[in-house]
Protein backbone atom coordinates (compact mmCIF):
# COMPACT_ATOMS: atom_id res chain seq x y z
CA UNK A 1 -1.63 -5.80 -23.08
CA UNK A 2 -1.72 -5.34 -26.96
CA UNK A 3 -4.99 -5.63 -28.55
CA UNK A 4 -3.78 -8.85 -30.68
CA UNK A 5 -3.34 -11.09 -27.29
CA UNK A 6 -5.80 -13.36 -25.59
CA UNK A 7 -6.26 -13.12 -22.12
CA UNK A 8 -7.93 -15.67 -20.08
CA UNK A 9 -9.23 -15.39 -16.92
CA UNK A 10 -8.49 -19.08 -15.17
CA UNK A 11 -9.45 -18.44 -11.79
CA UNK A 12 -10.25 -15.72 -9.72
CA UNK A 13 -10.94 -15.76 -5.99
CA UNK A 14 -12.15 -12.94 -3.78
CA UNK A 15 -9.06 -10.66 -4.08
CA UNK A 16 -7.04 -11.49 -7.44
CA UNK A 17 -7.24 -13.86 -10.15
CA UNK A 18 -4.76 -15.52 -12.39
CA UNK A 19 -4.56 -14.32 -16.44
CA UNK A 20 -3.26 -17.20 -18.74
CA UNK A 21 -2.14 -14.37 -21.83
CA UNK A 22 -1.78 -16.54 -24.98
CA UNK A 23 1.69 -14.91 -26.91
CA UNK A 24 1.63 -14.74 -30.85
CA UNK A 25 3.77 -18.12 -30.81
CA UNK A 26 1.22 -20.19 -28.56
CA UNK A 27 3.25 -20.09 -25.46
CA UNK A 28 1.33 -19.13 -22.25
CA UNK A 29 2.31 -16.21 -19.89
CA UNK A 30 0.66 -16.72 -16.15
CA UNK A 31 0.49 -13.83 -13.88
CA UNK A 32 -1.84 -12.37 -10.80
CA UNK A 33 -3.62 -9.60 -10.55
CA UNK A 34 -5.05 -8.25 -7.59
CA UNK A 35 -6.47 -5.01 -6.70
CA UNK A 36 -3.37 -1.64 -6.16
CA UNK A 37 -3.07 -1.05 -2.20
CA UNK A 38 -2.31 2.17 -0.62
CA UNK A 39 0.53 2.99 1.68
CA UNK A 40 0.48 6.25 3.50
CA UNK A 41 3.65 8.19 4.94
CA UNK A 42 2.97 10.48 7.59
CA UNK A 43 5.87 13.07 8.61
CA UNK A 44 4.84 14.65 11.84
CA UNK A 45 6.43 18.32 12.57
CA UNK A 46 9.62 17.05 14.30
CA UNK A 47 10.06 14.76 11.21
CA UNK A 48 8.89 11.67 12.82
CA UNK A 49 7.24 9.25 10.11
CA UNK A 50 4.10 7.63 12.15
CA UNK A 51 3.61 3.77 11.36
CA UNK A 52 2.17 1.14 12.55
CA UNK A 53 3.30 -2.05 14.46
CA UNK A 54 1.42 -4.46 13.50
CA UNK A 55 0.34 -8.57 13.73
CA UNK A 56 0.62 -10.04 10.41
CA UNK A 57 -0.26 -13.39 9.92
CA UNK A 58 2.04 -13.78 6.71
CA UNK A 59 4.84 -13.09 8.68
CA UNK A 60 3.98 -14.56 11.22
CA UNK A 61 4.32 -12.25 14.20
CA UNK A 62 4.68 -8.48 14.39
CA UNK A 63 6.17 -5.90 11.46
CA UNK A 64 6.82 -2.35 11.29
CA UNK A 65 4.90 -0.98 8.56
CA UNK A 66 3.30 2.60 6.89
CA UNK A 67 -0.10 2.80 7.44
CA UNK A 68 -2.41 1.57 4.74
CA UNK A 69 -4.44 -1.27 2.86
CA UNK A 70 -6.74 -2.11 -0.30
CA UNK A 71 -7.93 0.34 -2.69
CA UNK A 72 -11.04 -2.07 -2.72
CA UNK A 73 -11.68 -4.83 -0.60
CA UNK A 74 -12.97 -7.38 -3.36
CA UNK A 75 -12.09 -8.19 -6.84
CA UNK A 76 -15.48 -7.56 -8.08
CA UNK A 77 -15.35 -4.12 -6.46
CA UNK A 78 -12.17 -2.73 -8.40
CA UNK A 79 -13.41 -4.19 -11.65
CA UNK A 80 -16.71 -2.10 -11.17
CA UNK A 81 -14.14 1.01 -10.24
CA UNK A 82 -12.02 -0.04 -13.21
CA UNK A 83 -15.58 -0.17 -15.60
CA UNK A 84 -16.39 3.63 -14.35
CA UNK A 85 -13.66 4.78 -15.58
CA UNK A 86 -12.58 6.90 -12.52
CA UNK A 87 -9.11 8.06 -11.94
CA UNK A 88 -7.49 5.27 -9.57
CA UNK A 89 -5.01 7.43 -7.98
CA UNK A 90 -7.85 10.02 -6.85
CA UNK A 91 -9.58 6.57 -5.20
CA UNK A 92 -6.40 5.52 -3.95
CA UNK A 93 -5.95 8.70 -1.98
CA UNK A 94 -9.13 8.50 -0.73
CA UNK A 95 -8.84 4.69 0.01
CA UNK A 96 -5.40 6.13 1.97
CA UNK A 97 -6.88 8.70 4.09
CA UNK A 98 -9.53 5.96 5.45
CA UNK A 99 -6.83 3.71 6.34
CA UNK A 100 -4.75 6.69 8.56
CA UNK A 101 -8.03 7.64 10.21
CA UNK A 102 -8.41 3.58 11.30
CA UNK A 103 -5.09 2.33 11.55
CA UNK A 104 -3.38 5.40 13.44
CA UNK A 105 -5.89 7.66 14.32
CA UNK A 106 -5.48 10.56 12.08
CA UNK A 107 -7.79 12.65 9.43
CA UNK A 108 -4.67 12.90 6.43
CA UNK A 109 -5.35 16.07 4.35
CA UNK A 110 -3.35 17.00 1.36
CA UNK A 111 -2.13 14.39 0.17
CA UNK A 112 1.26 14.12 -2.65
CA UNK A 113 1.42 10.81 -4.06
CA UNK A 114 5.32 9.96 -4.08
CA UNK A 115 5.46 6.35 -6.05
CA UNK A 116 3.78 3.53 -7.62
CA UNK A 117 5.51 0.35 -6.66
CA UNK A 118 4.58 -2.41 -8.95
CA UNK A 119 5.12 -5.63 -7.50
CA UNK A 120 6.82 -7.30 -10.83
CA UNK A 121 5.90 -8.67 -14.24
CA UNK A 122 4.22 -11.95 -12.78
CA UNK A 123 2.08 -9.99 -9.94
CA UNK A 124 0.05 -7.24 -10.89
CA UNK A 125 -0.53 -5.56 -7.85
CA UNK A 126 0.56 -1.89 -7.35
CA UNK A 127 1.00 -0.04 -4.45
CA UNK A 128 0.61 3.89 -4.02
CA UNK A 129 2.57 5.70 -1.81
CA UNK A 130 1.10 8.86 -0.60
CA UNK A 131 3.01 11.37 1.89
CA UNK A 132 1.08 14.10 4.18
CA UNK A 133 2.36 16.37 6.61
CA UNK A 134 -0.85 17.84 6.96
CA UNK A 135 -3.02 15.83 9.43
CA UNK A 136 -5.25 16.21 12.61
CA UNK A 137 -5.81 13.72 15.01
CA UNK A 138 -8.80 12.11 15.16
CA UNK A 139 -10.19 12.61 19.13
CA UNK A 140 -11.28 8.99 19.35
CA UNK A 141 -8.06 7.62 17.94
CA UNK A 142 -7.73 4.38 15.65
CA UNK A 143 -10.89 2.69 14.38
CA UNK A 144 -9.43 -1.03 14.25
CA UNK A 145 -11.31 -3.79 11.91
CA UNK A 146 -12.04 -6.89 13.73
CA UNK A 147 -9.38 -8.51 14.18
CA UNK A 148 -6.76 -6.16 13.44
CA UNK A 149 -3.81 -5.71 16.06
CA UNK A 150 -2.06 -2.96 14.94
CA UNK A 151 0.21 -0.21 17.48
CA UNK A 152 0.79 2.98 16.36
CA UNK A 153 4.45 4.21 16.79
CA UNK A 154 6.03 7.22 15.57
CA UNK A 155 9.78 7.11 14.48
CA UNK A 156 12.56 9.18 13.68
CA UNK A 157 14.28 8.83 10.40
CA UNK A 158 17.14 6.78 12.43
CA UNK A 159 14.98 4.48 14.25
CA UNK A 160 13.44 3.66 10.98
CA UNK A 161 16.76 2.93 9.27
CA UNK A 162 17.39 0.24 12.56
CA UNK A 163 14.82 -1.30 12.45
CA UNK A 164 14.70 -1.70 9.01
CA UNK A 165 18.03 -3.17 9.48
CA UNK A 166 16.94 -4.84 12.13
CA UNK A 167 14.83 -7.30 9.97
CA UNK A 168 11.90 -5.82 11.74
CA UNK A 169 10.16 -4.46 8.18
CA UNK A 170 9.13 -7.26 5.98
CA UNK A 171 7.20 -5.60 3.00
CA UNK A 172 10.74 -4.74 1.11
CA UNK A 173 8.33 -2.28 -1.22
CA UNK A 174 7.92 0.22 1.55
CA UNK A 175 11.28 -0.40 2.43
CA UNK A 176 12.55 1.11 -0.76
CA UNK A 177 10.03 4.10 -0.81
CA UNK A 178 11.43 5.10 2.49
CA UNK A 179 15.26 4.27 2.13
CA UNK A 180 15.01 5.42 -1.64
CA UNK A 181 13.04 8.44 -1.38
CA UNK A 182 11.45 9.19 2.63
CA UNK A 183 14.17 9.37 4.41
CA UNK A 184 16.49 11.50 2.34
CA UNK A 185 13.75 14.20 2.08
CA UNK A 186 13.41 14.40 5.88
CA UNK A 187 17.14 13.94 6.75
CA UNK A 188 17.92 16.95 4.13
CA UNK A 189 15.40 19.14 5.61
């Protein structure tokens, strides 16, 4: 934001708050902000891309998704990472290779990061896309959060591109990553 506009926190819950941003001319812009998540895309050596199936609530049953989650759980937390002044993607990584060791049972090393999806101009909440074909499993396999109902699946780049046409991926961000920029990569190789 430039220097010469207001911004106004009007509410803020335990994830993301809303901005009011007062323009030179009076009017009000309203967006979200919320803190980046991390998405991570794991190619195994016969170019299978492991992700998750998983119950989502949103959605209201079960979607296909990459394997990730918050770079911090609360809204207080990422403004105290924001305040350090650490680099976000290095945390990011690191937030991604916690959520491949619990959500499909892997140790991620090496990590490239492929994309930052912003969500748009009235959400501010970015998603990192890292990719890894350098992993080990982890011998006790996923380390699920309470509640969490998530199956870990590994696909081909074909089966991806069904189900995806299939209506069976709902979070249209990691859609694009993989039609846009995954997929290509593996199916060239």
């Amino acid at each position: 934001m430039s220097e010469n506009l207001r911004e106004d926190v009007v509410f803020s819950g335990k994830i993301g708050e809303v901005i009011h941003t007062t323009q030179p001319d009076g009017r009000v812009f309203e967006r979200y902000r919320r803190p980046p998540g991390v998405r991570l895309v794991i190619v195994t050596p016969d170019k299978k891309v492991i992700m998750t199936r998983e119950r989502r609530q949103e959605t209201g049953g079960t979607d296909l998704r990459l394997p990730g989650g918050k770079v911090r759980d609360s809204l207080e937390e990422y403004h105290e990472l924001l305040a350090s002044g650490q680099d976000i993607t290095a945390v990011a990584a690191t937030a991604a290779i916690k959520e491949g060791s619990e959500e499909v049972g892997v140790t991620a090393r090496n990590l490239v990061l492929l994309a930052n999806a912003p969500a748009g101009a009235t959400v501010e909440w970015d998603l990192l896309y890292f990719m890894t074909r350098d992993y080990q499993e982890n011998p006790a396999g996923q380390n699920l959060e309470h509640g969490e109902e998530i199956e870990r699946v590994a696909l081909l780049p074909i089966e991806i591109r069904q189900a995806i046409s299939n209506g069976e991926m709902h979070e249209w961000r990691s859609v694009g990553i993989l039609l846009g920029i995954v997929l290509p990569q593996l199916e060239a190789a």
